[in-house]
Protein backbone atom coordinates (compact mmCIF):
# COMPACT_ATOMS: atom_id res chain seq x y z
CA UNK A 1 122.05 145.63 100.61
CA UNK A 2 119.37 143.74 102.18
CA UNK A 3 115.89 142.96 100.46
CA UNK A 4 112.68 144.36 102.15
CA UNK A 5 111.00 142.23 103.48
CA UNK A 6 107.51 142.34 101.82
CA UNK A 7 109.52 142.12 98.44
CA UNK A 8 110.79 138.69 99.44
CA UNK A 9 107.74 137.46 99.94
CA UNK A 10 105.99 139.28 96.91
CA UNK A 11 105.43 136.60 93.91
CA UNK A 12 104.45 138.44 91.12
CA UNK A 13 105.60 137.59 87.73
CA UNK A 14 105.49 134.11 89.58
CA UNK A 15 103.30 130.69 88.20
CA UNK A 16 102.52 128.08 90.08
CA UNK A 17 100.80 124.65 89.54
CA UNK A 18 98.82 123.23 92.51
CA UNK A 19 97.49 119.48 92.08
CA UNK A 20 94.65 118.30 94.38
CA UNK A 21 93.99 122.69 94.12
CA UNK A 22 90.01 122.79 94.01
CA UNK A 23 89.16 122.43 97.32
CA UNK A 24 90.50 121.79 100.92
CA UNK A 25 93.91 122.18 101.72
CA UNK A 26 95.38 122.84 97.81
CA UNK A 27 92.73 125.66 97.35
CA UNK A 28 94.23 127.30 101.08
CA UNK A 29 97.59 126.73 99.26
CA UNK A 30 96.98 128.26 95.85
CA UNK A 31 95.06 131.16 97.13
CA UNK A 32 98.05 132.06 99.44
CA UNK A 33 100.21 132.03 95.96
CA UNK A 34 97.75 133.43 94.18
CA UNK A 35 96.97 136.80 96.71
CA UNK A 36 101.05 136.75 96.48
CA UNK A 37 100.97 137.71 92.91
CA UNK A 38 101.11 134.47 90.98
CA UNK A 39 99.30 132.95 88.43
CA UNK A 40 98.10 129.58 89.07
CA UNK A 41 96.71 126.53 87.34
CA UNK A 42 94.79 123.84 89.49
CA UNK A 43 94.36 120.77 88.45
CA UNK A 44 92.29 118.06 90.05
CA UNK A 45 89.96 115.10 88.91
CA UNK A 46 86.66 116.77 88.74
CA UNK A 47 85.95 119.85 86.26
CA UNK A 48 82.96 120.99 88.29
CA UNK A 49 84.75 121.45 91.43
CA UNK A 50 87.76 123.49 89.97
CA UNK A 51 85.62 125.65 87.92
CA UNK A 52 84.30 126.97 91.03
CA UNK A 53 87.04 127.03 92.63
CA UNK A 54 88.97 128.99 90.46
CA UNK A 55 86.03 130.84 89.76
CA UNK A 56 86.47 131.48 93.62
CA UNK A 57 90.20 132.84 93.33
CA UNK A 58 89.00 134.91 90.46
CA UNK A 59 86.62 136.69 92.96
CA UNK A 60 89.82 137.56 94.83
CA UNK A 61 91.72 138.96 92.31
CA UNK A 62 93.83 135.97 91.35
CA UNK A 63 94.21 135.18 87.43
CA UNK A 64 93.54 131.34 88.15
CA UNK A 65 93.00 128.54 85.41
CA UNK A 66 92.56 124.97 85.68
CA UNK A 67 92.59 121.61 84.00
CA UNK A 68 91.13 117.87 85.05
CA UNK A 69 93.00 115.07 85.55
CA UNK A 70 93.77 112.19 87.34
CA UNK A 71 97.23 112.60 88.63
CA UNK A 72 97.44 109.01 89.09
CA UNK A 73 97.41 108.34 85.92
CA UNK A 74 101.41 109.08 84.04
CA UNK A 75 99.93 109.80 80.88
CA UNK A 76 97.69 112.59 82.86
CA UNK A 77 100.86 113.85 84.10
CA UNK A 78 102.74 114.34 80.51
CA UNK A 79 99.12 116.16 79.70
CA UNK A 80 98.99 118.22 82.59
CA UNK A 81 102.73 119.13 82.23
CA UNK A 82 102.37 120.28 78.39
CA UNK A 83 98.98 121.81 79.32
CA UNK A 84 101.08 124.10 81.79
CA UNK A 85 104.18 125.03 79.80
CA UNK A 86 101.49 125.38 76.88
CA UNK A 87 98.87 128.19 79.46
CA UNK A 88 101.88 129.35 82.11
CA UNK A 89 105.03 129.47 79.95
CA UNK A 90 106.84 128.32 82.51
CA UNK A 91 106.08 126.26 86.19
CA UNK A 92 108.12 128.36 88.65
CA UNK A 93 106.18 126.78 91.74
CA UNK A 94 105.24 123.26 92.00
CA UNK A 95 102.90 122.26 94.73
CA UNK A 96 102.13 118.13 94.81
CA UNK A 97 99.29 117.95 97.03
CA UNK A 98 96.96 115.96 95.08
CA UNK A 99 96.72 112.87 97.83
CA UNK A 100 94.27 109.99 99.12
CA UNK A 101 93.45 108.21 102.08
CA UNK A 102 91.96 104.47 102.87
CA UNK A 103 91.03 103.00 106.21
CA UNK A 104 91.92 99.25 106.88
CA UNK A 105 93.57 97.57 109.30
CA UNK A 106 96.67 96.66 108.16
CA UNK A 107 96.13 92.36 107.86
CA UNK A 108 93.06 92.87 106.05
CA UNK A 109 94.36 96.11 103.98
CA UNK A 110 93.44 95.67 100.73
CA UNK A 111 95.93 95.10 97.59
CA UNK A 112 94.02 97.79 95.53
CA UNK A 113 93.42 100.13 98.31
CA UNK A 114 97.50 100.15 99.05
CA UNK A 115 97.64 100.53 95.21
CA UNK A 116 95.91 103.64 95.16
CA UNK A 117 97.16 105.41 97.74
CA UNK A 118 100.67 105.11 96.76
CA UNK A 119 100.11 105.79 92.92
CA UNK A 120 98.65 109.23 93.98
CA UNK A 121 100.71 110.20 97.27
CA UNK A 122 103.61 109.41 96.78
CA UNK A 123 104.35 107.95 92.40
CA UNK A 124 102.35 110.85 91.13
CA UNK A 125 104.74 113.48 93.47
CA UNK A 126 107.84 111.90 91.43
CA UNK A 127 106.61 111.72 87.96
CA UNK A 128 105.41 115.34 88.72
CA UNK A 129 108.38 116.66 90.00
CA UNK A 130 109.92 114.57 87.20
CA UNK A 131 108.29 116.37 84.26
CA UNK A 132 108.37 119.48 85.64
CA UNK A 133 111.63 119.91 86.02
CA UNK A 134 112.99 118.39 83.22
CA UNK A 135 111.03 120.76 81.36
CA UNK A 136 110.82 123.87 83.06
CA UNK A 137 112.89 124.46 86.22
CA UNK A 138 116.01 122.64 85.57
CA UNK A 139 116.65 124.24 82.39
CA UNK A 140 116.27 127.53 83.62
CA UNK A 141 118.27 126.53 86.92
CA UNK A 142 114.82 127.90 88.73
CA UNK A 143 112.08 126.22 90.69
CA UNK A 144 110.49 125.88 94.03
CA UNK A 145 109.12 122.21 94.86
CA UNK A 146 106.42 122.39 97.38
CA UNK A 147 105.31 118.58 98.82
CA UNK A 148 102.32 117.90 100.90
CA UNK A 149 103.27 115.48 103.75
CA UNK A 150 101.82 115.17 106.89
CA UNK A 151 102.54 114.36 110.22
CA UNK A 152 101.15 111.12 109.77
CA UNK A 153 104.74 110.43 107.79
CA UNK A 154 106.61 111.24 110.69
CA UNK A 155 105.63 107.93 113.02
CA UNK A 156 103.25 105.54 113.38
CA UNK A 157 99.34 105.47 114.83
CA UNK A 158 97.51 103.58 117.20
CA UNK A 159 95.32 101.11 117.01
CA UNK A 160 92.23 102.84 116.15
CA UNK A 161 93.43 104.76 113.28
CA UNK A 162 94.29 101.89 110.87
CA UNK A 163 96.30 104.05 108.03
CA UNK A 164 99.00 102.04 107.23
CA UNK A 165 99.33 102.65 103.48
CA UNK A 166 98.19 106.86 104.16
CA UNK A 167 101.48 106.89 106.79
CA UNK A 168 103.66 104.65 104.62
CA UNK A 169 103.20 107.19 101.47
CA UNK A 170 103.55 110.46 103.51
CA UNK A 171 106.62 109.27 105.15
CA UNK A 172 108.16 108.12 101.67
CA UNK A 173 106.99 111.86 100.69
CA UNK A 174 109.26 113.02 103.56
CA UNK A 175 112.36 111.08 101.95
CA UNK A 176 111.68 112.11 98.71
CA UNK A 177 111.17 116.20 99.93
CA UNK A 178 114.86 115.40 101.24
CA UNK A 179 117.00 113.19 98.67
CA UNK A 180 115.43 115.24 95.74
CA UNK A 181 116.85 118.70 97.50
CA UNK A 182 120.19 117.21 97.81
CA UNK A 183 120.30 116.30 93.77
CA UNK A 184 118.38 119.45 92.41
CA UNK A 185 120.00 121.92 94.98
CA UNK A 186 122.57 122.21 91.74
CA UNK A 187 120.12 123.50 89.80
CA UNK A 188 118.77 125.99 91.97
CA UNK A 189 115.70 124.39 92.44
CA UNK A 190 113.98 124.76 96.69
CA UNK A 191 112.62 121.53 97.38
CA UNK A 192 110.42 121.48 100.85
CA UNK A 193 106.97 119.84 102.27
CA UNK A 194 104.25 120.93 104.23
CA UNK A 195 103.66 118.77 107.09
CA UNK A 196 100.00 119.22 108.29
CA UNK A 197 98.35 118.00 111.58
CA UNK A 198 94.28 118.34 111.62
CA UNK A 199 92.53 120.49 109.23
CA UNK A 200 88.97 120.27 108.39
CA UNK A 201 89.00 118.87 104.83
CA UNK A 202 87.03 115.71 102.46
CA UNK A 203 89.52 113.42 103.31
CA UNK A 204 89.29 114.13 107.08
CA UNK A 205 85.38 114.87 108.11
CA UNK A 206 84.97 111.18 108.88
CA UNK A 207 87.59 111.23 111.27
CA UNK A 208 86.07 114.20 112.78
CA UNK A 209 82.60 113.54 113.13
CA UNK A 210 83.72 109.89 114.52
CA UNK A 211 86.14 111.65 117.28
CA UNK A 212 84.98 115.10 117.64
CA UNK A 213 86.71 118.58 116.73
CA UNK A 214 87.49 118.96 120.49
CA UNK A 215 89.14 116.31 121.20
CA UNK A 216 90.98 116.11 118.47
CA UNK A 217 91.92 119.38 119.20
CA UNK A 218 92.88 118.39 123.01
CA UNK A 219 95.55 116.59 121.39
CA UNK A 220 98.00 119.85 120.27
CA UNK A 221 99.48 121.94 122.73
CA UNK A 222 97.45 125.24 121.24
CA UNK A 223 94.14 123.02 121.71
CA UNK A 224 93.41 123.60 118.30
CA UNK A 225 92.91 122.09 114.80
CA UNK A 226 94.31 124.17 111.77
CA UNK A 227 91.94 126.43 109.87
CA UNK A 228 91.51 128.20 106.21
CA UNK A 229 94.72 130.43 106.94
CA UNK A 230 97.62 128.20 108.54
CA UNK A 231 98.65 127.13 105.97
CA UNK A 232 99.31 130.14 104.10
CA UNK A 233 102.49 131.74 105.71
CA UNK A 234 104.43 128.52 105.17
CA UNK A 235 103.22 128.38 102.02
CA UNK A 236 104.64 131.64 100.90
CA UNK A 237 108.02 130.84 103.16
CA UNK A 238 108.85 127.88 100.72
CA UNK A 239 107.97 129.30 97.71
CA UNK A 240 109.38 132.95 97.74
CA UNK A 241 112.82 134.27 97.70
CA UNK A 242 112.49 134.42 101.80
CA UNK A 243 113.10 130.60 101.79
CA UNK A 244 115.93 130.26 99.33
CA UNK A 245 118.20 129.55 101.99
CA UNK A 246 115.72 126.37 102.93
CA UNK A 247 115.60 123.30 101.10
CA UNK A 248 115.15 119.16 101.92
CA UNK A 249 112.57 120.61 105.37
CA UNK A 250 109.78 119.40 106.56
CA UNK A 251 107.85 122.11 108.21
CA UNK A 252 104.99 120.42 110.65
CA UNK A 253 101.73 122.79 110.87
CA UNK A 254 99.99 120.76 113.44
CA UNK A 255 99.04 123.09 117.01
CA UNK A 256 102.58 121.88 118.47
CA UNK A 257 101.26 117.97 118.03
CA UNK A 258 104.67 116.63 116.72
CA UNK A 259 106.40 118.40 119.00
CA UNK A 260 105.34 115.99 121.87
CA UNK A 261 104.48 113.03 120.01
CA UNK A 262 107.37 110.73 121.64
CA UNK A 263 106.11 111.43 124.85
């Protein structure tokens, strides 16, 4: 007999920890999860921010909690994963989408600045997954891994971006969505990304007000740029019994913009 459908997308009973979760993109993410029936726990570097913002998903009707931390850090990490198991009981979603961004052009990049962004985008999403499923899903032969690429890991830019460490980590986040679904798909354990295109977010208003919103949007075949709710139905895809048949994808969300990017 065949499941109905709103029951394979229906998480409750379900947790869920969302890094990078108190504003932008992770708060779209873990208020999808959260209006799905799961309990979540943010976590992000600033206590301010994810107080309101779980104060925010409380106002929805989502039991939310949260903790601060630097998830570049690897002793953060073995606090935020105890803090979880200690709150949650269990992690049954993992969403890595704590991530950061530096402009430079590449011969003048600087050593730090590389540093950085690959310690958070890409090292944190490994010792993450890492703790979390040594201590939660792979003992219970459970989990759903949920990575934040984007569709700056899929190829290059042009001259007048200058992201060379940004691309470098979110394509290495690609590889890693895909080799760790081939060694954890033994344990049961879904491991996909999110591939965004152009959503309004911190990490993106520069590159917004310095282009514009239109033509930025003149880019993607729909002639737009993503908004509070496209992320959400993807979200719920990878993380719910209707995607237990997916694992090691890389799901673009970007108005069609990958679609044509060779040509």
């Amino acid at each position: 007999m065949s499941t109905p459908v709103r029951q394979l997308f229906d998480l409750t009973g379900k947790t869920a920890l969302v890094t990078g979760g108190s504003r932008g993109l992770g708060l779209q993410i873990a208020e999808a999860l959260g209006e799905a029936g799961a309990r979540v726990l943010l976590t992000s570097r600033k206590a301010g921010d994810l107080e309101e913002s779980a104060g925010h998903l409380k106002e929805r009707g989502i039991e939310a909690l949260w903790i601060a931390a630097d998830m570049s850090q690897p002793s953060e990490i073995v606090r935020v994963t105890q803090d979880a198991m200690a709150r949650l009981g269990q992690v049954d979603i993992l969403v890595n989408n704590a991530g950061a961004t530096w402009g430079a052009a590449a011969e003048d990049h600087p050593l730090e600045a590389w540093d950085k962004v690959m310690n958070l985008n890409i090292r944190s999403i490994f010792l993450m997954s890492q703790a979390i499923g040594k201590h939660s899903m792979i003992p219970r032969k459970s989990g759903k891994i949920i990575n934040v690429a984007s569709i700056a890991g899929l190829a290059g830019n042009s001259a007048d971006m200058s992201m060379v460490a940004y691309n470098t980590s979110k394509a290495a986040v690609v590889n890693f969505t895909r080799t760790l679904a081939g060694e954890w798909g033994k344990y049961n354990i879904n491991v996909n990304a999110l591939a965004p295109g152009m959503f309004p977010s911190k990490m993106t208003k520069g590159t917004i007000e310095r282009i514009g919103e239109k033509a930025l949007a003149g880019h993607a075949p729909l002639l737009r740029i993503g908004d509070d709710d496209d992320l959400k139905g993807a979200t719920l895809l990878f993380a719910s019994q209707a995607g237990k048949h997916i694992t090691g994808q890389v799901l673009p969300i970007d108005g069609g913009v990958s679609a044509i990017i060779a040509a």
